[in-house]
C-alpha atoms as a PDB file:
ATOM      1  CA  UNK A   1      39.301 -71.796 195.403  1.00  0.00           C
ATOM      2  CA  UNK A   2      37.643 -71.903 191.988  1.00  0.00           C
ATOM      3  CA  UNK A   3      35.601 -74.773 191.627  1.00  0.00           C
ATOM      4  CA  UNK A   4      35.413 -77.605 189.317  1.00  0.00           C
ATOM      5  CA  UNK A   5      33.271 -77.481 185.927  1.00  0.00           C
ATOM      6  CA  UNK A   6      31.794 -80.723 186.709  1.00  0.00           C
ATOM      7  CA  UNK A   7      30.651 -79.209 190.069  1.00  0.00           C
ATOM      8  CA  UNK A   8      28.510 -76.527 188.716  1.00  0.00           C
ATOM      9  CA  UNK A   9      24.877 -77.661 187.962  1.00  0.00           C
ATOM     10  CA  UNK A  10      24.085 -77.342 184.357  1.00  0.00           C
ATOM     11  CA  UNK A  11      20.359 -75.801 184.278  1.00  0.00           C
ATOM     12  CA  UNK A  12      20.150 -75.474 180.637  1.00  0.00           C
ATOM     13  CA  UNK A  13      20.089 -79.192 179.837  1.00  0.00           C
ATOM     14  CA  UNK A  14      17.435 -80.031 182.840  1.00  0.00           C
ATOM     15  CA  UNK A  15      13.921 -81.806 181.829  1.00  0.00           C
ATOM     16  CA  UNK A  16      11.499 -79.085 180.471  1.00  0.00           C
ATOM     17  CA  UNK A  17       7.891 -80.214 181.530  1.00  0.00           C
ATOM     18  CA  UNK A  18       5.470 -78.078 179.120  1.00  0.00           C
ATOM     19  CA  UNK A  19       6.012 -80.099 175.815  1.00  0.00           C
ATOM     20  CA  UNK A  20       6.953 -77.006 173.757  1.00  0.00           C
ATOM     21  CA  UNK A  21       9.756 -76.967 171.139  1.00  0.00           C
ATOM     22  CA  UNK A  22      11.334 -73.766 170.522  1.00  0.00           C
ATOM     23  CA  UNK A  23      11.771 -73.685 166.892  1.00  0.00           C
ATOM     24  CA  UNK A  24      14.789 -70.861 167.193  1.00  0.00           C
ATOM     25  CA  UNK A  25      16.918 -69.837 170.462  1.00  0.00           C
ATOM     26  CA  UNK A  26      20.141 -68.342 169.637  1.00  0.00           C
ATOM     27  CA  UNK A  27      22.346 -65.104 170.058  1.00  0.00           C
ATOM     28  CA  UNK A  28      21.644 -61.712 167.499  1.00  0.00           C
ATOM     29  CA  UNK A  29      22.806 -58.649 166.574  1.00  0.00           C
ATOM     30  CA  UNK A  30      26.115 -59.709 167.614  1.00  0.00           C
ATOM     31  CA  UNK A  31      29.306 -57.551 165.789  1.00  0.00           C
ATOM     32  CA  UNK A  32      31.913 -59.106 164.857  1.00  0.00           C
ATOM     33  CA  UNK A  33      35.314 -59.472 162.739  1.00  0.00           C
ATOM     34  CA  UNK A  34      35.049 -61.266 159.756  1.00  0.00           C
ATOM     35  CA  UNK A  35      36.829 -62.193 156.461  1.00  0.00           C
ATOM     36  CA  UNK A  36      34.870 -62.660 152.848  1.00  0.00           C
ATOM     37  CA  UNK A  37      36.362 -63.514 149.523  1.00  0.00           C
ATOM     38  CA  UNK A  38      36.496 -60.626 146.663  1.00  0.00           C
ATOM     39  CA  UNK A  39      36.129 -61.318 143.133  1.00  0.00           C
ATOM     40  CA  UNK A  40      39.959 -62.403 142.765  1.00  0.00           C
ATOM     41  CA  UNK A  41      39.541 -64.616 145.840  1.00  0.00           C
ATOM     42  CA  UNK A  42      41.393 -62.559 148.313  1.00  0.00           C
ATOM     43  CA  UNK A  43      40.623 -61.648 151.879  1.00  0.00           C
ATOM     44  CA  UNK A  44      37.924 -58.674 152.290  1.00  0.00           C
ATOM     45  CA  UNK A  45      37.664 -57.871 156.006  1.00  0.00           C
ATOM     46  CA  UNK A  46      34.790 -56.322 157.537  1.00  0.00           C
ATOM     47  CA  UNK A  47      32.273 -56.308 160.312  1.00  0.00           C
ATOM     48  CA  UNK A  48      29.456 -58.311 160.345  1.00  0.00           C
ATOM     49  CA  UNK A  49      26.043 -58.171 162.565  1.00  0.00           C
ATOM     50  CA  UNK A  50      25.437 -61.730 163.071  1.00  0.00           C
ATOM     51  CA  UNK A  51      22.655 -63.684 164.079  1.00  0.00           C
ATOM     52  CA  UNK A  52      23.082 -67.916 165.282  1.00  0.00           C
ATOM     53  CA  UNK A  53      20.054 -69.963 166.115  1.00  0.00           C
ATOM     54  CA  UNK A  54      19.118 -73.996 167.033  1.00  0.00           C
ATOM     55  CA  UNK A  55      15.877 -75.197 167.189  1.00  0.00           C
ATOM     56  CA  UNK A  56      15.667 -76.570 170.640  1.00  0.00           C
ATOM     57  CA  UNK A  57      13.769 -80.020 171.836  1.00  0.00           C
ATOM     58  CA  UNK A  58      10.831 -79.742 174.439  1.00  0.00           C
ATOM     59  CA  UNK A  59      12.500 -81.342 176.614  1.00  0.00           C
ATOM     60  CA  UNK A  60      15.297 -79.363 176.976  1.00  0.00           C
ATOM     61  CA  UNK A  61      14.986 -75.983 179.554  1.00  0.00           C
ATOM     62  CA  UNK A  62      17.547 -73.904 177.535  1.00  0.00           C
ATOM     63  CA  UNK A  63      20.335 -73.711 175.227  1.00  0.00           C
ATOM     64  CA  UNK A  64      23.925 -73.109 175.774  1.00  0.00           C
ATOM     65  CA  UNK A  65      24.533 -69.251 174.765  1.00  0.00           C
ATOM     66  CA  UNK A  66      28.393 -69.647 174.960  1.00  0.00           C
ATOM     67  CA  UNK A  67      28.969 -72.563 172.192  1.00  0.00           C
ATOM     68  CA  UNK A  68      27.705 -70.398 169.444  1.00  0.00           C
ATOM     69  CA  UNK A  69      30.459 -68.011 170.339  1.00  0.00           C
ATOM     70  CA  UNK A  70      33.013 -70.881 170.364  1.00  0.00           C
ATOM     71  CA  UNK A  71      31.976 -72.183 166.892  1.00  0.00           C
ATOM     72  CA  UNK A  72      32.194 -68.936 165.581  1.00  0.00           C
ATOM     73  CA  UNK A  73      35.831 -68.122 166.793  1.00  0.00           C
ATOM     74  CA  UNK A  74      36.933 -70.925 165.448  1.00  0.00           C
ATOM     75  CA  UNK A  75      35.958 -69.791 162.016  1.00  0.00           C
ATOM     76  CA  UNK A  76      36.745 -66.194 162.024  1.00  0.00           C
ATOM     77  CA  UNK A  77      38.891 -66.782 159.358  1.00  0.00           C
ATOM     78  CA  UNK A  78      37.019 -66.634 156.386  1.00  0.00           C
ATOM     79  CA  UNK A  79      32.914 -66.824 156.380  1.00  0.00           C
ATOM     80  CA  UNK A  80      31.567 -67.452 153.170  1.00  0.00           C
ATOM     81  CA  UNK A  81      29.110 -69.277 150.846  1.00  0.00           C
ATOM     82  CA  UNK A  82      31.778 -72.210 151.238  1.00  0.00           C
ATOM     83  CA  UNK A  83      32.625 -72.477 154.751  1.00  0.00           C
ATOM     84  CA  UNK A  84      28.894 -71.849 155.873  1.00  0.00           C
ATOM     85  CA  UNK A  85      27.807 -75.712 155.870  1.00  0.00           C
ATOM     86  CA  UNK A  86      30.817 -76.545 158.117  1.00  0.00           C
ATOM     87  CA  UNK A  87      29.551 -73.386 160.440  1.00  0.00           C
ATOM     88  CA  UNK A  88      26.072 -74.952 160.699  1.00  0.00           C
ATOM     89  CA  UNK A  89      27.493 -78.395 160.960  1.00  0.00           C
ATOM     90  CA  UNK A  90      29.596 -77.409 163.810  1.00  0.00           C
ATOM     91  CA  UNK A  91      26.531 -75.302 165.215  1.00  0.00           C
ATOM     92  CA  UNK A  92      24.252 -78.570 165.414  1.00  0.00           C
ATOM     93  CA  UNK A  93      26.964 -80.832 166.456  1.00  0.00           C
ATOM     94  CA  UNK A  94      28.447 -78.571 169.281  1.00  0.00           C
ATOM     95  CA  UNK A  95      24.556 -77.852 170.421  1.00  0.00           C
ATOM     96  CA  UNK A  96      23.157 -81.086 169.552  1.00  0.00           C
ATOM     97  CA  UNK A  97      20.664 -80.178 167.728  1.00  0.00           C
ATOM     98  CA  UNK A  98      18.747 -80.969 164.626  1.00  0.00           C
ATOM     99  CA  UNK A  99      18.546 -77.865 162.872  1.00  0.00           C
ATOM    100  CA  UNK A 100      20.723 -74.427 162.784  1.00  0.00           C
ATOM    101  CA  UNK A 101      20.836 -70.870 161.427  1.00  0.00           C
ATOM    102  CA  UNK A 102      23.170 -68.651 160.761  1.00  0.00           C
ATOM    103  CA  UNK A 103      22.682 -64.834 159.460  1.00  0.00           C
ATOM    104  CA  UNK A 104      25.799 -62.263 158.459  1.00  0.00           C
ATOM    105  CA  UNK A 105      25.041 -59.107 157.482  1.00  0.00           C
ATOM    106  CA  UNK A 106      28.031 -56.786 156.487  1.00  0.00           C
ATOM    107  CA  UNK A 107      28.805 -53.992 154.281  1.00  0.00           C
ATOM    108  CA  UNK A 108      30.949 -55.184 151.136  1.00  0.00           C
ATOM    109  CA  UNK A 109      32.794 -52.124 149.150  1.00  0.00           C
ATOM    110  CA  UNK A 110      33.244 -51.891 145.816  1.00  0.00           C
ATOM    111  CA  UNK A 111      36.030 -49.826 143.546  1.00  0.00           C
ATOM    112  CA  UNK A 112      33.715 -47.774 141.257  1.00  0.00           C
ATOM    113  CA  UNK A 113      35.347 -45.855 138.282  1.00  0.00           C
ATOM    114  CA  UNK A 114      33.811 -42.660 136.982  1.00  0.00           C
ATOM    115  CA  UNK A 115      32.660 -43.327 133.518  1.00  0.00           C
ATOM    116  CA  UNK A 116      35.034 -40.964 131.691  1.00  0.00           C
ATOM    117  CA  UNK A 117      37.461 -39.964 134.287  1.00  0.00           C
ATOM    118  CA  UNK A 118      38.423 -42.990 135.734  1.00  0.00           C
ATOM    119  CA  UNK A 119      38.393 -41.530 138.982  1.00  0.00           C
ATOM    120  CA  UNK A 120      38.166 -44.199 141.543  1.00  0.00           C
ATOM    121  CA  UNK A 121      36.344 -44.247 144.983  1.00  0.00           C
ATOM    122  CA  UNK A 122      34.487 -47.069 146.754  1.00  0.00           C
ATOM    123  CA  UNK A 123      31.025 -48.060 146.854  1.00  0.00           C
ATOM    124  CA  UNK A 124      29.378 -49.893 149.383  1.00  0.00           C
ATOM    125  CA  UNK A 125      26.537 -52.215 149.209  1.00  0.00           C
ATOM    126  CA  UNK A 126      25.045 -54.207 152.082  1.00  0.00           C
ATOM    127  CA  UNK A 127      25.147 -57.674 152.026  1.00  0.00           C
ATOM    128  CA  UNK A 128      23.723 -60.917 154.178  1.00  0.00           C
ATOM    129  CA  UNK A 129      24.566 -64.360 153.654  1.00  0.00           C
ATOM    130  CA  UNK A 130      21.721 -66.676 155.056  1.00  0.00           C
ATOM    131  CA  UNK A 131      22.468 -70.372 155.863  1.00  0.00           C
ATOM    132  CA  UNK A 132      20.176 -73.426 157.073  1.00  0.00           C
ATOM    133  CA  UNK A 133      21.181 -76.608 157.859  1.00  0.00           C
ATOM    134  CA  UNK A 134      18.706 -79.309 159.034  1.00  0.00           C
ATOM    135  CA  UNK A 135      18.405 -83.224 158.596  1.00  0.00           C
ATOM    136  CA  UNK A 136      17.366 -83.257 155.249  1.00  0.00           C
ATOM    137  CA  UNK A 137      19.413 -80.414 153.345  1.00  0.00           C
ATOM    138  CA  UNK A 138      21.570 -77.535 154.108  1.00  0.00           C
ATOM    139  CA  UNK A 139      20.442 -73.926 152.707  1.00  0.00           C
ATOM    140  CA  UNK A 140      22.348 -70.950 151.903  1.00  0.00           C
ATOM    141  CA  UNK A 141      20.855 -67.649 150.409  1.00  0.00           C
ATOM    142  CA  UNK A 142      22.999 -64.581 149.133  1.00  0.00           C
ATOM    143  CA  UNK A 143      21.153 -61.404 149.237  1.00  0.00           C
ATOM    144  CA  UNK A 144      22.925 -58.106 147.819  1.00  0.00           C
ATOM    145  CA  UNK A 145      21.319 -54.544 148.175  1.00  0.00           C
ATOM    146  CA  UNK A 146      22.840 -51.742 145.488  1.00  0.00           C
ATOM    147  CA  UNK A 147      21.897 -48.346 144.707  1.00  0.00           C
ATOM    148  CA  UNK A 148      21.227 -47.457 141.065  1.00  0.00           C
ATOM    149  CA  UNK A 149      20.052 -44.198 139.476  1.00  0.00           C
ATOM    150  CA  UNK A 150      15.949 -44.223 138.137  1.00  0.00           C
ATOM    151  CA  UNK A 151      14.977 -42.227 135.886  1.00  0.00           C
ATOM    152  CA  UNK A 152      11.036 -42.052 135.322  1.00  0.00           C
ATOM    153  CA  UNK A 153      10.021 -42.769 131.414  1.00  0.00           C
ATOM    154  CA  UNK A 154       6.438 -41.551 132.024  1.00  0.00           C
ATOM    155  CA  UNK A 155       8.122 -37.700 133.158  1.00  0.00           C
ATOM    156  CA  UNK A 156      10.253 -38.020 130.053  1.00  0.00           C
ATOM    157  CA  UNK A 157       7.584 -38.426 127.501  1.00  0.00           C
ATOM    158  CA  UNK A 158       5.200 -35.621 129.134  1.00  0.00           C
ATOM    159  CA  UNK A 159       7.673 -33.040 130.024  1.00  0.00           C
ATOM    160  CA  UNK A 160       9.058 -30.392 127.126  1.00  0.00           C
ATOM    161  CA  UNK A 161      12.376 -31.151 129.232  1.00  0.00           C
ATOM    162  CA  UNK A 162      14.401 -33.036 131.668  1.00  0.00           C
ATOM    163  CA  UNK A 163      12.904 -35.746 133.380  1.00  0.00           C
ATOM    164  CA  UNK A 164      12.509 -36.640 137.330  1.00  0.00           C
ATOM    165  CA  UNK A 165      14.820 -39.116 138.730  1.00  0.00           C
ATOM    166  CA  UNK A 166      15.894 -40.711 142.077  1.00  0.00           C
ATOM    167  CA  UNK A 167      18.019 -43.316 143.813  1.00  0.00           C
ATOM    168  CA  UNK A 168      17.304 -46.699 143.782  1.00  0.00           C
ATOM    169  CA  UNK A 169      17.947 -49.465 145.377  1.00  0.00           C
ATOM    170  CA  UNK A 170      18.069 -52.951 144.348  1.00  0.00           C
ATOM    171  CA  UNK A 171      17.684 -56.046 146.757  1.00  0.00           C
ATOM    172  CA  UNK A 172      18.746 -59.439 145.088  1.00  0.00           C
ATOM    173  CA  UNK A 173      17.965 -62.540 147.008  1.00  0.00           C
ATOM    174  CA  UNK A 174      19.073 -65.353 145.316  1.00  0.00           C
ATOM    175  CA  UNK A 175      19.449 -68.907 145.875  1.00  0.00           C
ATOM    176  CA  UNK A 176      22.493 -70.870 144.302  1.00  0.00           C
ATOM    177  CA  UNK A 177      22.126 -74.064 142.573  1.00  0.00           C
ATOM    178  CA  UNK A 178      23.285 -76.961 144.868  1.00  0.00           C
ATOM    179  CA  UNK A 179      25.943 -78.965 143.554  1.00  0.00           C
ATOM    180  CA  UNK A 180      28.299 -81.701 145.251  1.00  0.00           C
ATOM    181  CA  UNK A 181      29.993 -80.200 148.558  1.00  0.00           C
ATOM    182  CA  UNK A 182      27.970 -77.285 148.058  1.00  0.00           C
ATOM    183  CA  UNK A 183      26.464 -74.492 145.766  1.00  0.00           C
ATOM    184  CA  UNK A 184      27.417 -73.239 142.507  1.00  0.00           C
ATOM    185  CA  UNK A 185      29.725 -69.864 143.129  1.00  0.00           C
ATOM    186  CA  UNK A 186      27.912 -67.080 142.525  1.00  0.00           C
ATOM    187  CA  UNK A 187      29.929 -63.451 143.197  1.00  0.00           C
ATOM    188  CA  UNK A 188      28.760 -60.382 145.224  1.00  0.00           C
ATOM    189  CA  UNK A 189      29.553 -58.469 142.122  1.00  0.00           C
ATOM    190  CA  UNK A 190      27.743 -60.733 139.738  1.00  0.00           C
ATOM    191  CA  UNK A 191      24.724 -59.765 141.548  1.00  0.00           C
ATOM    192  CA  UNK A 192      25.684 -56.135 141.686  1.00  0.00           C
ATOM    193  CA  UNK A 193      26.160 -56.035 137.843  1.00  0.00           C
ATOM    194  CA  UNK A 194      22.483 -57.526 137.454  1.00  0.00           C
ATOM    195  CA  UNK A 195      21.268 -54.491 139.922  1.00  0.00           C
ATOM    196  CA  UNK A 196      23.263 -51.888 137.783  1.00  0.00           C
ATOM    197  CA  UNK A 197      22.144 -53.094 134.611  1.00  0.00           C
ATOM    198  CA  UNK A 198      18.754 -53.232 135.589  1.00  0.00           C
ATOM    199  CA  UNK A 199      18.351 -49.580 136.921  1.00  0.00           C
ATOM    200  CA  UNK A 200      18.992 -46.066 134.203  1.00  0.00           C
ATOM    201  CA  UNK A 201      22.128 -45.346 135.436  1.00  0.00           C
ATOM    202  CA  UNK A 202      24.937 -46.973 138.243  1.00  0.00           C
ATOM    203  CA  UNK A 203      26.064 -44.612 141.097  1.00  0.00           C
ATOM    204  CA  UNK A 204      28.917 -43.468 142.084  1.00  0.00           C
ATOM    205  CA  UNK A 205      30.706 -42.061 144.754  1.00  0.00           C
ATOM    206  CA  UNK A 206      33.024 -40.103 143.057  1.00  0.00           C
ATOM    207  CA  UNK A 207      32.465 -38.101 138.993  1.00  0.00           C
ATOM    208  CA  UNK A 208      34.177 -35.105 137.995  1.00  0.00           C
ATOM    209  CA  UNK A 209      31.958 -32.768 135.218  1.00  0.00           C
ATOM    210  CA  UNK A 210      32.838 -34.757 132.645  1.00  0.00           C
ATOM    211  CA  UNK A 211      31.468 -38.340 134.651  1.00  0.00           C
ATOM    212  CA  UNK A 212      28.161 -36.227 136.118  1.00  0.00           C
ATOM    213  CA  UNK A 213      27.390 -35.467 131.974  1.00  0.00           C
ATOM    214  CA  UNK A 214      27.969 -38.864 131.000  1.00  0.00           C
ATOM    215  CA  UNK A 215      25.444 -40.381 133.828  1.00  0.00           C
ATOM    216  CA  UNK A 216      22.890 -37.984 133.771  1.00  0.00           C
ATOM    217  CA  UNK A 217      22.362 -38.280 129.734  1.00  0.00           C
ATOM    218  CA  UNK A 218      23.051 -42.328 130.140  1.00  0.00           C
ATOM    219  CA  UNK A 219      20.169 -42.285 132.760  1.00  0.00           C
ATOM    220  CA  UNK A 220      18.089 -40.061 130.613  1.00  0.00           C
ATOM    221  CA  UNK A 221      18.652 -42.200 127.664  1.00  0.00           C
ATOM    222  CA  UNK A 222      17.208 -45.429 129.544  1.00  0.00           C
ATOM    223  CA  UNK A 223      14.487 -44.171 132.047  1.00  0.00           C
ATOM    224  CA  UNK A 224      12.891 -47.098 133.483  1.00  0.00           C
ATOM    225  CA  UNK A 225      10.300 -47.526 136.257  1.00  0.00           C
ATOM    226  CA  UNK A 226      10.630 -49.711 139.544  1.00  0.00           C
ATOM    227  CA  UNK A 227       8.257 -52.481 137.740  1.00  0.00           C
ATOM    228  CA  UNK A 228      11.029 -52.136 135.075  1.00  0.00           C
ATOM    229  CA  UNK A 229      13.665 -52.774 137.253  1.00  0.00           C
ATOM    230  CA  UNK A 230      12.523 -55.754 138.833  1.00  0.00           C
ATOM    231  CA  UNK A 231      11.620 -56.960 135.378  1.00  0.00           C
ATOM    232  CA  UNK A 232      14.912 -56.696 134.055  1.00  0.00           C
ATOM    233  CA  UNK A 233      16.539 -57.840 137.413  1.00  0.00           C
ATOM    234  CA  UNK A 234      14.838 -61.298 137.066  1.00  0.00           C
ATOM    235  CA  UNK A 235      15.043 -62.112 133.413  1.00  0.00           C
ATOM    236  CA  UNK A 236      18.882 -61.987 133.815  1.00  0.00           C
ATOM    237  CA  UNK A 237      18.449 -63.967 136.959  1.00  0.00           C
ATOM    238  CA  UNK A 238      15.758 -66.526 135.291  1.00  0.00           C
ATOM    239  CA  UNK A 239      18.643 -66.712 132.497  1.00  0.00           C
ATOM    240  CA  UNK A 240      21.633 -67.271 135.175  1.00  0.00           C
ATOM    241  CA  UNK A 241      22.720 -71.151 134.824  1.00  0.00           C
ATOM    242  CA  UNK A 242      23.672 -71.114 138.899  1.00  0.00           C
ATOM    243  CA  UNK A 243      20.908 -69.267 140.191  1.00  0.00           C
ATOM    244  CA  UNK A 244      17.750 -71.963 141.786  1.00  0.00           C
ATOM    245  CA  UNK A 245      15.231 -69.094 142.477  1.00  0.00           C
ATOM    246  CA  UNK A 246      15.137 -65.655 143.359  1.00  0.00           C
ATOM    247  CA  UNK A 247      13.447 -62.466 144.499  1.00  0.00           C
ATOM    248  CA  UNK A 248      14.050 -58.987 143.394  1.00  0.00           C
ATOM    249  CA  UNK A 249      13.054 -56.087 145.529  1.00  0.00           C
ATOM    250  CA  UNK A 250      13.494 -52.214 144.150  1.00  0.00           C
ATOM    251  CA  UNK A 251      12.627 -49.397 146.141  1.00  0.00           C
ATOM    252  CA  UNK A 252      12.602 -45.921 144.061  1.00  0.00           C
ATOM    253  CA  UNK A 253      13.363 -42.940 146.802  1.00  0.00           C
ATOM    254  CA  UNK A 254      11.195 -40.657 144.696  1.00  0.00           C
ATOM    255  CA  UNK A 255      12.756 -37.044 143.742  1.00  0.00           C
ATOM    256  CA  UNK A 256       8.902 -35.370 143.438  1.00  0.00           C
ATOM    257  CA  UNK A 257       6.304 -37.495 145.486  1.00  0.00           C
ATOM    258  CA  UNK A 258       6.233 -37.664 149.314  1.00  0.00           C
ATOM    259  CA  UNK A 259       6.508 -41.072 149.142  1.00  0.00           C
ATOM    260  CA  UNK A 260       8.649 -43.979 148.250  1.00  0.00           C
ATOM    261  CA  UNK A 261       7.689 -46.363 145.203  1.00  0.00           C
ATOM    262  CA  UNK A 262       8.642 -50.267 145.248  1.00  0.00           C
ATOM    263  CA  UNK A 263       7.949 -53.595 143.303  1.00  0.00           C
ATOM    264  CA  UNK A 264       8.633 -57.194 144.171  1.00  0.00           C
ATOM    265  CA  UNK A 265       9.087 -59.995 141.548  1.00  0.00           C
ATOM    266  CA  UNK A 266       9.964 -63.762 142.717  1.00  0.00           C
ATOM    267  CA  UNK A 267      10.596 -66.899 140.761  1.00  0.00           C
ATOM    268  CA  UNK A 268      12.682 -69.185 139.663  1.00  0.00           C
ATOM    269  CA  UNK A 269      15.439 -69.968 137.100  1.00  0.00           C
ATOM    270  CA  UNK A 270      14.397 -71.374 133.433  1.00  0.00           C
ATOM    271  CA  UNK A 271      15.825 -75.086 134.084  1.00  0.00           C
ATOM    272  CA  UNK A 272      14.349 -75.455 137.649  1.00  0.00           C
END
């Protein structure tokens, strides 16, 4: 005979004796079905790797592992920059606790024509959506990584011809502006323009002879280097009315050196 829930001795929320907060105890690295918005506003399902944390009292021996799953079925239905507050909310209410985190990390495609083609083929760029909630304020962070063609400017000027160049890639963390119910809406594919516009060239998964012309002289005609990139990552950021503060990250997989090359730039945006 199975026996009754309020039977069964519940460990976790016994009297801790050590004085010792735990400022995060959660679950990680947990897959899982989710749906994002697209640029038009439509469902994009994927699969995320999530991460869900409280910060739990001293007094308390443990947290209960099982409620983060609950709170997160019930909002398998769309997680996004808008529906991560009531997430946290839930997380902290369900827990009771005073402070939550949430991390999803998925991989968002993209429909990339070729230049002159128009041959069409996705691109995908990884993508994690960071959320805080605590007493005081709730936090959300969008962070976008996209791969971009380098070309160097200093091989350029010293070579009779051709240049070197490499792939790219291009982190964008960025912090929306708050705003009443939540943050201003800022677009995985806003953030992938800045990272495409930043870099020599954009890549592509699919170009036919004509498309593979067009990109290599386009990249040759605007070589840049990674402290270039970063640069011209964050002055369109600084610019951005939504954006609160940022970092850019680019990491140059170099074609001729046995090494990578990268450059870091934070700040924040012209108003703050």
């Amino acid at each position: 005979m199975p026996l009754k829930k309020s039977s069964l001795p519940d460990i976790q929320a016994t009297q801790d004796t050590r004085g010792l907060a735990i400022d995060q105890v959660g679950v990680s690295d947990l897959r899982y079905p989710i749906q994002v918005l697209d640029h038009d506003g439509k469902p994009f399902p994927t699969v995320a790797k999530i991460s869900m944390s409280v910060h739990l009292p001293h007094h308390f021996k443990g947290t209960h592992m099982s409620r983060f799953l609950e709170v997160l079925s019930k909002h398998e239905g769309e997680v996004t920059m808008r529906t991560l507050p009531e997430i946290l909310h839930d997380l902290k209410k369900r827990l009771d606790a005073e402070e939550a985190q949430i991390k999803v990390a998925f991989t968002y495609f993209v429909t990339k024509k070729a230049p002159v083609s128009g041959a069409a083929a996705k691109v995908g760029c990884d993508v994690v959506f960071q959320g805080t909630s605590n007493g005081k304020f709730d936090d959300f962070v969008l962070c976008v990584t996209v791969p971009v063609t380098t070309l160097c400017p200093c091989s350029k000027e010293i070579s009779e011809y051709g240049a070197h160049n490499q792939r790219g890639y291009v982190t964008l963390e960025v912090r929306p502006k708050a705003k009443k119910g939540g943050w201003e809406l800022i677009l995985i594919e806003d953030l992938i323009a800045v990272a495409e516009e930043s870099g020599s060239a954009p890549v592509y998964a699919l170009l036919k002879r004509t498309d593979e012309r067009f990109v290599t002289m386009q990249a040759y005609n605007n070589p840049v280097f990674v402290e270039d990139v970063v640069r011209n990552a964050a002055a369109l950021l600084r610019a951005d009315p939504r954006v609160s503060s940022f970092t850019v990250k680019a990491v140059n997989h170099e074609s001729i050196h046995d090494h990578n090359a990268f450059a870091v730039i934070s700040g924040k945006a012209l108003d703050a």
